[in-house]
Protein backbone atom coordinates (compact mmCIF):
# COMPACT_ATOMS: atom_id res chain seq x y z
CA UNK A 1 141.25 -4.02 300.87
CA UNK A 2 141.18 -1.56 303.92
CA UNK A 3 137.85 -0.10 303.39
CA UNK A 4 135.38 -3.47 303.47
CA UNK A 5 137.18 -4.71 306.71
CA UNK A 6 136.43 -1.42 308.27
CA UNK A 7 133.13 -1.40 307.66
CA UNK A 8 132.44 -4.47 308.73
CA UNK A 9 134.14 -3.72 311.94
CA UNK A 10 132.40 -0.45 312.45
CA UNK A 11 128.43 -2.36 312.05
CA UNK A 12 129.64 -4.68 314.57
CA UNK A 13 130.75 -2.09 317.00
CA UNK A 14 127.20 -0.29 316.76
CA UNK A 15 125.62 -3.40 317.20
CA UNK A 16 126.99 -4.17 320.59
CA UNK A 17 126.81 -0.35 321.39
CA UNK A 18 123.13 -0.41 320.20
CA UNK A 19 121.92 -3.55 322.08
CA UNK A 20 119.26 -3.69 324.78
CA UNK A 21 120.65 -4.99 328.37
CA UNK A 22 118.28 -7.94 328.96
CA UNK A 23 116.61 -6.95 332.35
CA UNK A 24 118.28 -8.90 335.71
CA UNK A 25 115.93 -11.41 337.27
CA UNK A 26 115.76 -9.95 341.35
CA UNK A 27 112.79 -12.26 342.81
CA UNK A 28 112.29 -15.72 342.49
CA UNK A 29 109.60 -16.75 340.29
CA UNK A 30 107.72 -18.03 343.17
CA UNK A 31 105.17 -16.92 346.30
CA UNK A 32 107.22 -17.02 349.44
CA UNK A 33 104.78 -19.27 351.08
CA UNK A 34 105.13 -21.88 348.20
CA UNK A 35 108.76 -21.74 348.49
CA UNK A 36 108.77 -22.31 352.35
CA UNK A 37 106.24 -25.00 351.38
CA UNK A 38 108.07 -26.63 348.77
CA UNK A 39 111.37 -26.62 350.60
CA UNK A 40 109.99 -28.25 353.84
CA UNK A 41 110.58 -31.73 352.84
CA UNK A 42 110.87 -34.43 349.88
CA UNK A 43 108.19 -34.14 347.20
CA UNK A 44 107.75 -34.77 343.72
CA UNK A 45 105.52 -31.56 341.63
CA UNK A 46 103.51 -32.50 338.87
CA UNK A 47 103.64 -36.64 338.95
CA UNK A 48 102.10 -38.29 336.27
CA UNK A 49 101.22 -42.16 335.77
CA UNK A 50 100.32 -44.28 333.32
CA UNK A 51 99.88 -48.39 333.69
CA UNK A 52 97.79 -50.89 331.77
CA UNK A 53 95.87 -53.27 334.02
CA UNK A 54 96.05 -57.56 333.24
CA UNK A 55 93.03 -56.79 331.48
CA UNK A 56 94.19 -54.18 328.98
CA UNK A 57 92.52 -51.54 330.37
CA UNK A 58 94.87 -48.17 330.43
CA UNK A 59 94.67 -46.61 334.14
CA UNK A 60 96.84 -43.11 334.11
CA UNK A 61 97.05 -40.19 337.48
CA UNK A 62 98.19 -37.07 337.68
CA UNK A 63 98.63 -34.89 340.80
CA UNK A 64 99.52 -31.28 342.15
CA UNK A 65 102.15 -33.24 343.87
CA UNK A 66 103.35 -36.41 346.16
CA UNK A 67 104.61 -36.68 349.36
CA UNK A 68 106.33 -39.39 351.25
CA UNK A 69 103.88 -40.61 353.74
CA UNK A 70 105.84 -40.09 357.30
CA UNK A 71 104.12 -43.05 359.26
CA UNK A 72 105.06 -45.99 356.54
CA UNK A 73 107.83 -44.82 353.86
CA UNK A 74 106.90 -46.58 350.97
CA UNK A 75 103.09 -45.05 350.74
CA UNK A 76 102.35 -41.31 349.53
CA UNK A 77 100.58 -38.71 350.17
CA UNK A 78 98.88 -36.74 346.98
CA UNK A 79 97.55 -33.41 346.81
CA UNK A 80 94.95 -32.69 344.09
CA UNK A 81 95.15 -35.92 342.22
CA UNK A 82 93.05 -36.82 339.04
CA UNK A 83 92.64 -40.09 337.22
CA UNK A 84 91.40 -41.48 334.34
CA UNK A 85 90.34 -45.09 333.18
CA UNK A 86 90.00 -45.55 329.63
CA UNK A 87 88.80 -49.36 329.37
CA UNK A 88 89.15 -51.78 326.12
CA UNK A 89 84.96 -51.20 325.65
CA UNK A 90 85.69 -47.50 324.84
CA UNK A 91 83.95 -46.23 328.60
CA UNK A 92 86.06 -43.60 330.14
CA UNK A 93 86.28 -42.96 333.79
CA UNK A 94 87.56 -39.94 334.88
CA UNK A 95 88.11 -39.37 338.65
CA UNK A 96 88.93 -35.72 340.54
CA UNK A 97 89.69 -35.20 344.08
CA UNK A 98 91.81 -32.69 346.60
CA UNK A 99 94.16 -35.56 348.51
CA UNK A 100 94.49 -38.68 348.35
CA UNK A 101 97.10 -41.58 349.05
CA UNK A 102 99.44 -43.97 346.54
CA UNK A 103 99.83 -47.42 348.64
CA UNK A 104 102.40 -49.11 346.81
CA UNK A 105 102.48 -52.46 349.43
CA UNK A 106 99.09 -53.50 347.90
CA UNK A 107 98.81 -51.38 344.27
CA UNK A 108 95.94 -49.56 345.12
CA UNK A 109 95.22 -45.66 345.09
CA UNK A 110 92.74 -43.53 347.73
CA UNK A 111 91.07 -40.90 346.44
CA UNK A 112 89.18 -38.54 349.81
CA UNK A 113 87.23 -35.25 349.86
CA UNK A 114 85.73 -33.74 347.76
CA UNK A 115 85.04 -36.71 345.00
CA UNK A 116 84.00 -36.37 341.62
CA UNK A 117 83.59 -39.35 339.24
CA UNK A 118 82.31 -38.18 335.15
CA UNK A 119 82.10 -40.94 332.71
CA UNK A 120 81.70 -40.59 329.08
CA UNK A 121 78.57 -42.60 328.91
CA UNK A 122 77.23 -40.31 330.95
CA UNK A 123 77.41 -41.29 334.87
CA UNK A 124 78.49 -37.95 336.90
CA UNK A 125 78.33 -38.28 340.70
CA UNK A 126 80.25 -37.10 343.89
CA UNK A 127 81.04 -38.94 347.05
CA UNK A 128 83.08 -38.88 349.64
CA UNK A 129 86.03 -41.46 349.35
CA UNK A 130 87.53 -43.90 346.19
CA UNK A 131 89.28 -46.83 346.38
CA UNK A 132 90.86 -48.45 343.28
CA UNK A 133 93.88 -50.93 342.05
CA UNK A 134 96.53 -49.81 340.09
CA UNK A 135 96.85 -53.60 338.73
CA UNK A 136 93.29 -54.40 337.74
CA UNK A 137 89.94 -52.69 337.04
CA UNK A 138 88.06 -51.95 340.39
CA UNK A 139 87.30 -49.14 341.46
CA UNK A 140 85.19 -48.98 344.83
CA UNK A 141 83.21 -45.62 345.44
CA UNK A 142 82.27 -44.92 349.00
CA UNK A 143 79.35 -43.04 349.73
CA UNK A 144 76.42 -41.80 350.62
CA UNK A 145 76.95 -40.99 346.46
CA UNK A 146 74.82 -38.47 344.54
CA UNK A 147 74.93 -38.43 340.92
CA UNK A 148 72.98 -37.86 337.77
CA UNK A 149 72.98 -41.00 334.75
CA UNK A 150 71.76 -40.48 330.83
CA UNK A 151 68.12 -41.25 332.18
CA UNK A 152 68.03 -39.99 335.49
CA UNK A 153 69.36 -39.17 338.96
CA UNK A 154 70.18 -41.36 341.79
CA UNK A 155 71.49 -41.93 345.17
CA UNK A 156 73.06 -44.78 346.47
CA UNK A 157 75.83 -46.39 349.31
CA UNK A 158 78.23 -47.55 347.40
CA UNK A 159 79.08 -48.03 343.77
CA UNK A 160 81.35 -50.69 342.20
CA UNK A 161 82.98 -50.40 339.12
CA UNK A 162 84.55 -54.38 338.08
CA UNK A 163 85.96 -55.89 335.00
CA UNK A 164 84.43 -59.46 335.11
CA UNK A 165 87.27 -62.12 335.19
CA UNK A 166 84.10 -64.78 333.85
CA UNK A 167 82.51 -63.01 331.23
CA UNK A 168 85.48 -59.73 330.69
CA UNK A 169 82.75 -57.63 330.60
CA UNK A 170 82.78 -53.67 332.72
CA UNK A 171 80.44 -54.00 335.64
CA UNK A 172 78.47 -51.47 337.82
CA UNK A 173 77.41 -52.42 340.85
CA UNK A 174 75.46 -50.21 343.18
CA UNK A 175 74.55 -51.08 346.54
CA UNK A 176 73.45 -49.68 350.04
CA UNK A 177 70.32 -48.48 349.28
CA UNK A 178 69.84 -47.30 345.85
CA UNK A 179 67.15 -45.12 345.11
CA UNK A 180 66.72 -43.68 341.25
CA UNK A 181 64.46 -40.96 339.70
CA UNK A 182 63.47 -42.07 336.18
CA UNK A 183 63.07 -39.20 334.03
CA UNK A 184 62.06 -40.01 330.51
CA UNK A 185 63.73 -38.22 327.47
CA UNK A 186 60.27 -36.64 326.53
């Protein structure tokens, strides 16, 4: 009756006697510059969303993070934002830049610098500025664009991307003058 109680008091003695201290945290995980950034003002790290436009298209961002915009309150400013449309027809749009702004007055999104647009049916191009509507599918890509399709290259203005309300179908519309290199598969 005396011994087992003993025993079992002596292993748990030399288990708190032979534990490891867990090492003390001194620094903040975190550059000193991106803390003095980070603490300057109201932001939101890592936003992500995701909407469906009236035309059942799914439209979804993600950014570095959002700022409040300090001229109007209710618009944002975004810091490496990317986007994708995936549309009802199975064509995939995805859409990289460094900045960009969230305008919630009108449900649209800016996209500036360095643009990239890749598309799973093979469009890749860059440009310099995108426009497009968090509520429907149109996306407006400001040029001069540069780009490379399935059977080709080409350069254009501007480029259009439009769900048809008439006919529902996806739309590409390029315009300012286009100019496009066929190159044949063989």
């Amino acid at each position: 009756k005396v011994v087992l109680p003993l025993v079992a008091l002596g292993l748990l003695v030399s288990m708190f006697l032979m534990s490891k201290k867990a090492p003390e945290l001194t620094e903040i995980p975190f550059s000193q510059t991106k803390l003095i950034e980070r603490s300057k003002g109201q932001q939101m790290s890592a936003p992500y969303y995701l909407g469906v436009t009236g035309s059942g298209d799914e439209i979804s961002i993600a950014a570095n993070a959002l700022k409040p915009n300090n001229i109007n309150g209710s618009n944002a400013v975004i810091d490496q934002i990317s986007s994708k449309i995936e549309t009802k027809d199975g064509v995939t749009i995805h859409m990289f830049s460094n900045n960009g702004f969230l305008y919630n007055d009108t449900e649209m999104f800016v996209m500036e610098g360095l643009v990239s647009v890749i598309t799973n049916n093979g469009y890749q191009l860059r440009a310099s500025k995108i426009d497009a509507r968090l509520d429907k599918t149109w996306v407006f890509i400001q040029g001069p664009i540069q780009g490379s399709l399935p059977s080709g290259r080409f350069d254009a203005g501007s480029l259009e991307i439009v769900r048809s309300v008439e006919t529902d179908a996806l739309n590409f519309y390029f315009k300012g003058g286009v100019k496009m290199i066929y190159i044949p598969e063989d």
